[in-house]
C-alpha atoms as a PDB file:
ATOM      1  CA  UNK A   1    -170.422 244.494  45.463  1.00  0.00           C
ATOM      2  CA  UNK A   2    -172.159 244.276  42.269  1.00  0.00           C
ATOM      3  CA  UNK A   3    -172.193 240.872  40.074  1.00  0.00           C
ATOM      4  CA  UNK A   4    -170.254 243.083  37.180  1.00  0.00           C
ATOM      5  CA  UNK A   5    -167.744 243.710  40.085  1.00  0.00           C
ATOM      6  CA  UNK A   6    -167.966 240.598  41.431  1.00  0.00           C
ATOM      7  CA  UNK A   7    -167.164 238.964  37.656  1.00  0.00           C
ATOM      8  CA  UNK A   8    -163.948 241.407  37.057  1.00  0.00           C
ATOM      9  CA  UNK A   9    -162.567 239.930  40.746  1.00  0.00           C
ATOM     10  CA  UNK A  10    -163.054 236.704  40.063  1.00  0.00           C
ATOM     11  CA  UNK A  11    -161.614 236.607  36.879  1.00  0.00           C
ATOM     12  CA  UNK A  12    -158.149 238.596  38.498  1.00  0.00           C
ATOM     13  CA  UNK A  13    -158.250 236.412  41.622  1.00  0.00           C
ATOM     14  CA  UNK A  14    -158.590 232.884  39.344  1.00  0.00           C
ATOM     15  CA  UNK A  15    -156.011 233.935  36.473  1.00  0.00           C
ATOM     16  CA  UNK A  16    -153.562 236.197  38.447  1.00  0.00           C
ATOM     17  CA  UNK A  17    -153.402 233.146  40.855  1.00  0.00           C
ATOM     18  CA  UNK A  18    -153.411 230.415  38.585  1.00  0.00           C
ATOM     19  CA  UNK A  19    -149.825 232.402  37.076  1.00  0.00           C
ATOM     20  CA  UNK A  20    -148.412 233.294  40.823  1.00  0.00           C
ATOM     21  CA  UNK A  21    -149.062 229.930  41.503  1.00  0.00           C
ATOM     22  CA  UNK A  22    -147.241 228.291  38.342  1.00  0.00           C
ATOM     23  CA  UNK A  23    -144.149 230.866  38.889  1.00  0.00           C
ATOM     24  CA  UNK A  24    -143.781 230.052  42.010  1.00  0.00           C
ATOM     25  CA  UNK A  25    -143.808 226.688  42.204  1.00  0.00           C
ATOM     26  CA  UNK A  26    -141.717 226.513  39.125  1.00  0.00           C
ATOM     27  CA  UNK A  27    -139.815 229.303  38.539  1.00  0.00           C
ATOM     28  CA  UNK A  28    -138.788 230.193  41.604  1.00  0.00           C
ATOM     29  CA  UNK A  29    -139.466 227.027  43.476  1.00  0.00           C
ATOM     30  CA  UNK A  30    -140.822 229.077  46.609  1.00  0.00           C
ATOM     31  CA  UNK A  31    -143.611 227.016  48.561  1.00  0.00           C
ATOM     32  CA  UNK A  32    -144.863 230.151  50.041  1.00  0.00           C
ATOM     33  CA  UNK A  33    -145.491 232.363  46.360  1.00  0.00           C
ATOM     34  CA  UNK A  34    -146.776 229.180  44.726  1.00  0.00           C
ATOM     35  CA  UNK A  35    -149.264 229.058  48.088  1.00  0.00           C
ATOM     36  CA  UNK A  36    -150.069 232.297  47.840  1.00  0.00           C
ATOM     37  CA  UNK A  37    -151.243 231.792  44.148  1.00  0.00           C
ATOM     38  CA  UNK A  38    -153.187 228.947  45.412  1.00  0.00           C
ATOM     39  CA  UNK A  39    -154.651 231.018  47.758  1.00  0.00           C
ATOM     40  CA  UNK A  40    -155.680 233.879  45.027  1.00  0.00           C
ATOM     41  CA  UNK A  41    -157.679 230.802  43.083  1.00  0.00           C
ATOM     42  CA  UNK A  42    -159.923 229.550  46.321  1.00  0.00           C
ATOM     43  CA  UNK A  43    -160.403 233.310  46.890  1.00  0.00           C
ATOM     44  CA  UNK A  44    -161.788 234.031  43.027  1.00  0.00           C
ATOM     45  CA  UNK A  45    -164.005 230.658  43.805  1.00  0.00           C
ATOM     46  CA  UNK A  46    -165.340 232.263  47.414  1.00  0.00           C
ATOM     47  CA  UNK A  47    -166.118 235.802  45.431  1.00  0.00           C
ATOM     48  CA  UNK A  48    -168.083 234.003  42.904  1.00  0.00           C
ATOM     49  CA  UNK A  49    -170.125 231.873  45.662  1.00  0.00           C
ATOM     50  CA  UNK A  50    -171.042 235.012  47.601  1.00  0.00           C
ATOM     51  CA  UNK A  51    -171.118 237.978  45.220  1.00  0.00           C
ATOM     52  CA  UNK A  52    -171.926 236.769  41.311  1.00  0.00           C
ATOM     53  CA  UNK A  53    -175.388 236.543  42.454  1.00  0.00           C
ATOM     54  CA  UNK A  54    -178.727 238.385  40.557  1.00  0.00           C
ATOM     55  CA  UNK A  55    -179.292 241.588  41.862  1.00  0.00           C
ATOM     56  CA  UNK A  56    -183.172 240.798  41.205  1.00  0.00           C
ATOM     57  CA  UNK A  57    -183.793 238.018  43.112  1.00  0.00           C
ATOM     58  CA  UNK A  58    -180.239 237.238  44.661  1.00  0.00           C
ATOM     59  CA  UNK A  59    -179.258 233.805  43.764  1.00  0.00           C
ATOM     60  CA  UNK A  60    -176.413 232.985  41.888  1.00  0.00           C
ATOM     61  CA  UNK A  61    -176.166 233.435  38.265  1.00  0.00           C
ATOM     62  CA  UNK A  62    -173.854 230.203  37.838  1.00  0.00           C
ATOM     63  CA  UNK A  63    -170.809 230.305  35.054  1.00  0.00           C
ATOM     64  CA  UNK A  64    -170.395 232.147  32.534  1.00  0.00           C
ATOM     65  CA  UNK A  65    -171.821 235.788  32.181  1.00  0.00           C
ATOM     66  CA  UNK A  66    -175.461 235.481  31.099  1.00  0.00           C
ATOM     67  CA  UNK A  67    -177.553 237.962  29.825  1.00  0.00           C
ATOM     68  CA  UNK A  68    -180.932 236.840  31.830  1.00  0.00           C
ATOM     69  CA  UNK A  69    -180.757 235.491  35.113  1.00  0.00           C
ATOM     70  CA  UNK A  70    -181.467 232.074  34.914  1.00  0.00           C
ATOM     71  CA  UNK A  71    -183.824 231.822  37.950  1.00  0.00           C
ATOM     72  CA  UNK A  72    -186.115 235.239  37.402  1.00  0.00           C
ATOM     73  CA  UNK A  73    -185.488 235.953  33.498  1.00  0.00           C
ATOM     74  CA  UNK A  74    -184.596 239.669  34.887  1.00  0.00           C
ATOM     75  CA  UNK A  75    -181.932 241.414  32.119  1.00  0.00           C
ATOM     76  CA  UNK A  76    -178.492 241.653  33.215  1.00  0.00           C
ATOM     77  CA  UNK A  77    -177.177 242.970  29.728  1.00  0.00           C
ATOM     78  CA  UNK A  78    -175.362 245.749  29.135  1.00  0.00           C
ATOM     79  CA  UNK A  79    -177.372 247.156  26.637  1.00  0.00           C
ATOM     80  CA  UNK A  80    -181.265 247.612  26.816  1.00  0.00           C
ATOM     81  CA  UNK A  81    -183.156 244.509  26.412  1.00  0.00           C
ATOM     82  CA  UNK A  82    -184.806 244.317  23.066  1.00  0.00           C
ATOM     83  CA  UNK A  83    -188.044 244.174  22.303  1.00  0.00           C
ATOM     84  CA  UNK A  84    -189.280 240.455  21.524  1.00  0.00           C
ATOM     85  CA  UNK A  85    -190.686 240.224  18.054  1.00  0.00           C
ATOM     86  CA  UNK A  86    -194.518 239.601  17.567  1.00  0.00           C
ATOM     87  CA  UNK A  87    -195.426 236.174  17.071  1.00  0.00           C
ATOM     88  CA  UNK A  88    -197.420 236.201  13.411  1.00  0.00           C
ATOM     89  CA  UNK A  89    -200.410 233.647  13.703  1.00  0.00           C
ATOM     90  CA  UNK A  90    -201.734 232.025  10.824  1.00  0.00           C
ATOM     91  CA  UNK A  91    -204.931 230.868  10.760  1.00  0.00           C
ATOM     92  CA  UNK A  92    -205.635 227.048   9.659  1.00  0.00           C
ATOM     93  CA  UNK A  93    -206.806 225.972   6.158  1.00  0.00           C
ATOM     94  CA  UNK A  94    -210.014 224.469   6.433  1.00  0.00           C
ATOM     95  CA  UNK A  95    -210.072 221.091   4.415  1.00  0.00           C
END
Protein backbone atom coordinates (compact mmCIF):
# COMPACT_ATOMS: atom_id res chain seq x y z
CA UNK A 1 0.00 0.00 0.00
CA UNK A 2 1.28 3.31 -0.83
CA UNK A 3 1.68 6.21 1.97
CA UNK A 4 -1.05 8.33 -0.28
CA UNK A 5 -3.20 5.14 0.28
CA UNK A 6 -2.17 4.56 3.46
CA UNK A 7 -3.15 8.51 4.44
CA UNK A 8 -6.84 8.24 2.72
CA UNK A 9 -7.36 4.87 5.19
CA UNK A 10 -6.34 6.31 8.01
CA UNK A 11 -8.16 9.28 7.79
CA UNK A 12 -11.69 6.93 7.01
CA UNK A 13 -10.72 4.41 9.69
CA UNK A 14 -10.00 7.45 12.52
CA UNK A 15 -13.11 9.75 11.53
CA UNK A 16 -15.66 7.09 10.33
CA UNK A 17 -14.87 5.43 13.75
CA UNK A 18 -14.63 8.26 15.90
CA UNK A 19 -18.72 8.93 14.52
CA UNK A 20 -19.74 4.96 14.74
CA UNK A 21 -18.33 5.13 17.93
CA UNK A 22 -20.22 8.39 19.28
CA UNK A 23 -23.65 6.99 17.63
CA UNK A 24 -23.41 4.11 19.12
CA UNK A 25 -22.68 4.69 22.36
CA UNK A 26 -25.10 7.51 22.38
CA UNK A 27 -27.59 7.27 20.04
CA UNK A 28 -28.33 4.00 20.04
CA UNK A 29 -26.77 2.97 23.27
CA UNK A 30 -25.43 -0.41 21.64
CA UNK A 31 -22.03 -1.57 23.37
CA UNK A 32 -21.24 -3.60 20.39
CA UNK A 33 -21.60 -0.47 17.40
CA UNK A 34 -19.94 1.96 19.81
CA UNK A 35 -17.03 -1.04 20.04
CA UNK A 36 -16.94 -1.46 16.72
CA UNK A 37 -16.22 2.35 16.20
CA UNK A 38 -13.59 1.95 18.72
CA UNK A 39 -12.25 -0.66 16.88
CA UNK A 40 -12.22 1.44 13.38
CA UNK A 41 -9.93 4.21 15.46
CA UNK A 42 -7.05 1.57 16.80
CA UNK A 43 -7.26 0.21 13.22
CA UNK A 44 -6.61 3.92 11.44
CA UNK A 45 -3.67 4.14 14.31
CA UNK A 46 -2.19 0.40 13.20
CA UNK A 47 -2.43 1.59 9.25
CA UNK A 48 -0.52 4.64 10.02
CA UNK A 49 2.28 2.64 12.13
CA UNK A 50 2.81 0.13 9.32
CA UNK A 51 1.95 1.78 6.00
CA UNK A 52 2.43 5.92 6.19
CA UNK A 53 5.99 5.19 5.85
CA UNK A 54 8.59 6.92 2.95
CA UNK A 55 8.67 4.98 0.03
CA UNK A 56 12.50 6.17 -0.23
CA UNK A 57 13.93 5.01 2.66
CA UNK A 58 10.86 3.35 4.52
CA UNK A 59 10.48 4.90 7.84
CA UNK A 60 7.62 6.64 8.89
CA UNK A 61 6.78 10.03 7.79
CA UNK A 62 5.12 10.95 11.31
CA UNK A 63 1.76 13.34 11.35
CA UNK A 64 0.63 15.33 9.18
CA UNK A 65 1.23 14.98 5.31
CA UNK A 66 4.67 16.44 4.56
CA UNK A 67 6.02 17.31 1.47
CA UNK A 68 9.80 15.94 2.17
CA UNK A 69 10.37 13.05 4.16
CA UNK A 70 11.71 14.08 7.21
CA UNK A 71 14.48 11.42 7.53
CA UNK A 72 15.93 11.39 3.64
CA UNK A 73 14.63 14.95 2.32
CA UNK A 74 13.22 12.68 -0.74
CA UNK A 75 9.89 14.72 -2.36
CA UNK A 76 6.66 13.28 -1.58
CA UNK A 77 4.63 16.24 -3.24
CA UNK A 78 2.23 16.01 -5.59
CA UNK A 79 3.54 18.30 -7.89
CA UNK A 80 7.25 18.39 -9.18
CA UNK A 81 9.65 19.66 -6.73
CA UNK A 82 10.81 23.11 -7.59
CA UNK A 83 13.87 24.18 -8.34
CA UNK A 84 15.71 25.90 -5.24
CA UNK A 85 16.63 29.45 -6.03
CA UNK A 86 20.40 30.42 -6.41
CA UNK A 87 21.90 31.76 -3.45
CA UNK A 88 23.31 35.49 -4.66
CA UNK A 89 26.76 36.07 -2.85
CA UNK A 90 27.97 39.36 -2.18
CA UNK A 91 31.29 39.98 -1.82
CA UNK A 92 32.58 41.98 1.44
CA UNK A 93 33.44 45.73 1.50
CA UNK A 94 36.89 46.10 2.26
CA UNK A 95 37.34 48.83 5.06
Amino acid sequence: MSYKAARKWQDIFLFGGGIVATIGAWGLKSDFVALAGLFMVLLSVLVWWLYYRCPQCHESLGRGNPKHCPHCGAWLGDEPEPEEKKKVQHKKKKR
